[in-house]
Protein backbone atom coordinates (compact mmCIF):
# COMPACT_ATOMS: atom_id res chain seq x y z
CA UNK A 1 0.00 0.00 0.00
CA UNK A 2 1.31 3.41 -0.72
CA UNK A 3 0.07 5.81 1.86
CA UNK A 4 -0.02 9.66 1.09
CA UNK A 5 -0.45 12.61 2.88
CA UNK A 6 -0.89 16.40 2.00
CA UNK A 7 0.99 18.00 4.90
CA UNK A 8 2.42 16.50 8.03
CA UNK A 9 3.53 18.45 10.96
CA UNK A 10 3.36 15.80 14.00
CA UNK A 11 2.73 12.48 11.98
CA UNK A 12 0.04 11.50 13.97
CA UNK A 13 -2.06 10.90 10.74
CA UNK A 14 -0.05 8.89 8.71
CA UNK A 15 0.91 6.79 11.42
CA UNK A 16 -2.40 5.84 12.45
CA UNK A 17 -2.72 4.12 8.65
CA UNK A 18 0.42 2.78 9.02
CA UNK A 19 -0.80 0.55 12.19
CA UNK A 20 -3.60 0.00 10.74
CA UNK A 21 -1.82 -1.53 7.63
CA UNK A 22 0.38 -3.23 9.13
CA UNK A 23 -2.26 -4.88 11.65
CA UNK A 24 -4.27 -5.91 8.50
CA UNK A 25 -1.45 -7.73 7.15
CA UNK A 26 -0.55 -5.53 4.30
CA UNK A 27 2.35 -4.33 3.08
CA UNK A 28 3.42 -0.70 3.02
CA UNK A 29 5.77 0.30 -0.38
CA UNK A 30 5.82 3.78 0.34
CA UNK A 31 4.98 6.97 2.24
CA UNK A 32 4.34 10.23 -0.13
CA UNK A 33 3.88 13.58 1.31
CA UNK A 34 3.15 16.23 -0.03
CA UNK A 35 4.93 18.99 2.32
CA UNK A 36 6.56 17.86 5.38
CA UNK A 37 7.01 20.73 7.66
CA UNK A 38 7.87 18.46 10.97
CA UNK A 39 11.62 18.59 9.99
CA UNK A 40 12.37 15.31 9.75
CA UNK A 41 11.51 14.97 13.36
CA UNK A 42 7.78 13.29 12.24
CA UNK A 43 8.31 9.07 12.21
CA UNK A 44 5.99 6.38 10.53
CA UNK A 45 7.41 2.87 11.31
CA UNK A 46 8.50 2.93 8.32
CA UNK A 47 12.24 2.74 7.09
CA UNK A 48 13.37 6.27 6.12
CA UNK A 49 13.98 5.87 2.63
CA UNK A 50 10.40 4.80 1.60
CA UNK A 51 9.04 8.40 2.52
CA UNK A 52 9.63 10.73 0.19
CA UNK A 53 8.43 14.63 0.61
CA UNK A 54 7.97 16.72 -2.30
CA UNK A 55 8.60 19.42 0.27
CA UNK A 56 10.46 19.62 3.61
CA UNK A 57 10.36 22.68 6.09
CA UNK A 58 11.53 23.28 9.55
CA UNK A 59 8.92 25.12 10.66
CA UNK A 60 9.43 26.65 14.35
CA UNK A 61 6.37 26.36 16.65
CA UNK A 62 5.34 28.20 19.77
CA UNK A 63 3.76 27.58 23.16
CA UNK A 64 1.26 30.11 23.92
CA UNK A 65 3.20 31.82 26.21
CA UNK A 66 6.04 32.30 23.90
CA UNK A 67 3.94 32.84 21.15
CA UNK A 68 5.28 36.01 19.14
CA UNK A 69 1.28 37.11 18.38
CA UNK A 70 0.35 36.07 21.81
CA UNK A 71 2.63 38.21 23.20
CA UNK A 72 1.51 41.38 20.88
CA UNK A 73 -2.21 40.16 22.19
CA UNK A 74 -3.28 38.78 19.11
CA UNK A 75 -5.83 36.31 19.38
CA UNK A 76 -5.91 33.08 17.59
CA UNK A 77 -9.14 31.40 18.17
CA UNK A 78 -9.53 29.96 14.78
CA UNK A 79 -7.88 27.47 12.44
CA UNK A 80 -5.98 28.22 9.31
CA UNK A 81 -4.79 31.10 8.13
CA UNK A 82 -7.66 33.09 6.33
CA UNK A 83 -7.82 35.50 9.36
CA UNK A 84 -4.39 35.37 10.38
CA UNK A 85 -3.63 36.98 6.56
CA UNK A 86 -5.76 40.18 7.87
CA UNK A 87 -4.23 40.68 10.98
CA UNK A 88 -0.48 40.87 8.59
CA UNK A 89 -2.15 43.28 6.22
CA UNK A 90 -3.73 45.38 8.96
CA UNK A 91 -0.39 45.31 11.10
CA UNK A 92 2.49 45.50 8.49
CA UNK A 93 4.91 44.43 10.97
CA UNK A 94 8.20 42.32 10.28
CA UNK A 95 8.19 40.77 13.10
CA UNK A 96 4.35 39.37 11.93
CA UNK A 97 4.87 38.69 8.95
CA UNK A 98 7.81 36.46 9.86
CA UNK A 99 5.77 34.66 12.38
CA UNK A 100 2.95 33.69 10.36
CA UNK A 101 4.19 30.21 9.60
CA UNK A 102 4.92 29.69 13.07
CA UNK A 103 2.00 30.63 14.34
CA UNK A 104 -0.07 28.77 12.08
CA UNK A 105 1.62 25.71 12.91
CA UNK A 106 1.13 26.49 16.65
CA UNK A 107 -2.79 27.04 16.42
CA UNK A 108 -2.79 23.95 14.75
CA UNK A 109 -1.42 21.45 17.48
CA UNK A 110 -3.76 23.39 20.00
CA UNK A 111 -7.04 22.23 18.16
């Protein structure tokens, strides 16, 4: 079976349908993501060279209290990043715009 995933931060996903493969018997030939953004930290069972990322990022993630939005009192009560491109615009900041993929990555593992 060739198991594929759009975007992996923790690999929680892909692992659950690797146990579940492997419990049924089958055989897993591969593990295609689409953007991997745990950097490399995310693990399958699987030997290393049978996943294959058509994108990897290190993407740094936040607690909330050391959250760089948190701390400018930005809330983040919603998923994904339609809002979160509003707040940029509306603030022009570097220091937001430079957090954006971090924070979205943080909101993420909250929910």
């Amino acid at each position: 079976m060739l198991i594929v995933e759009d975007i992996v931060t923790t690999g929680g996903s892909v692992q659950e349908v690797v146990n579940v493969v492997n419990q049924s018997g089958g055989e897993i030939v591969g593990v295609g993501l689409l953007v991997n953004r745990s950097g490399g930290k995310a693990e399958f069972g699987v030997p290393h060279e049978k996943v294959q990322a058509l994108l990897n990022l290190e993407v740094p993630t936040y607690k909330p209290e050391e959250c760089p939005l948190c701390k400018d009192g930005v809330a983040m009560t919603e998923r994904g990043s339609k809002h979160i491109k509003k707040i940029i615009t509306d603030k022009k900041t570097s220091s937001l715009r430079s957090s954006f993929v971090c924070v979205v990555a943080s909101v993420r593992e909250r929910f």
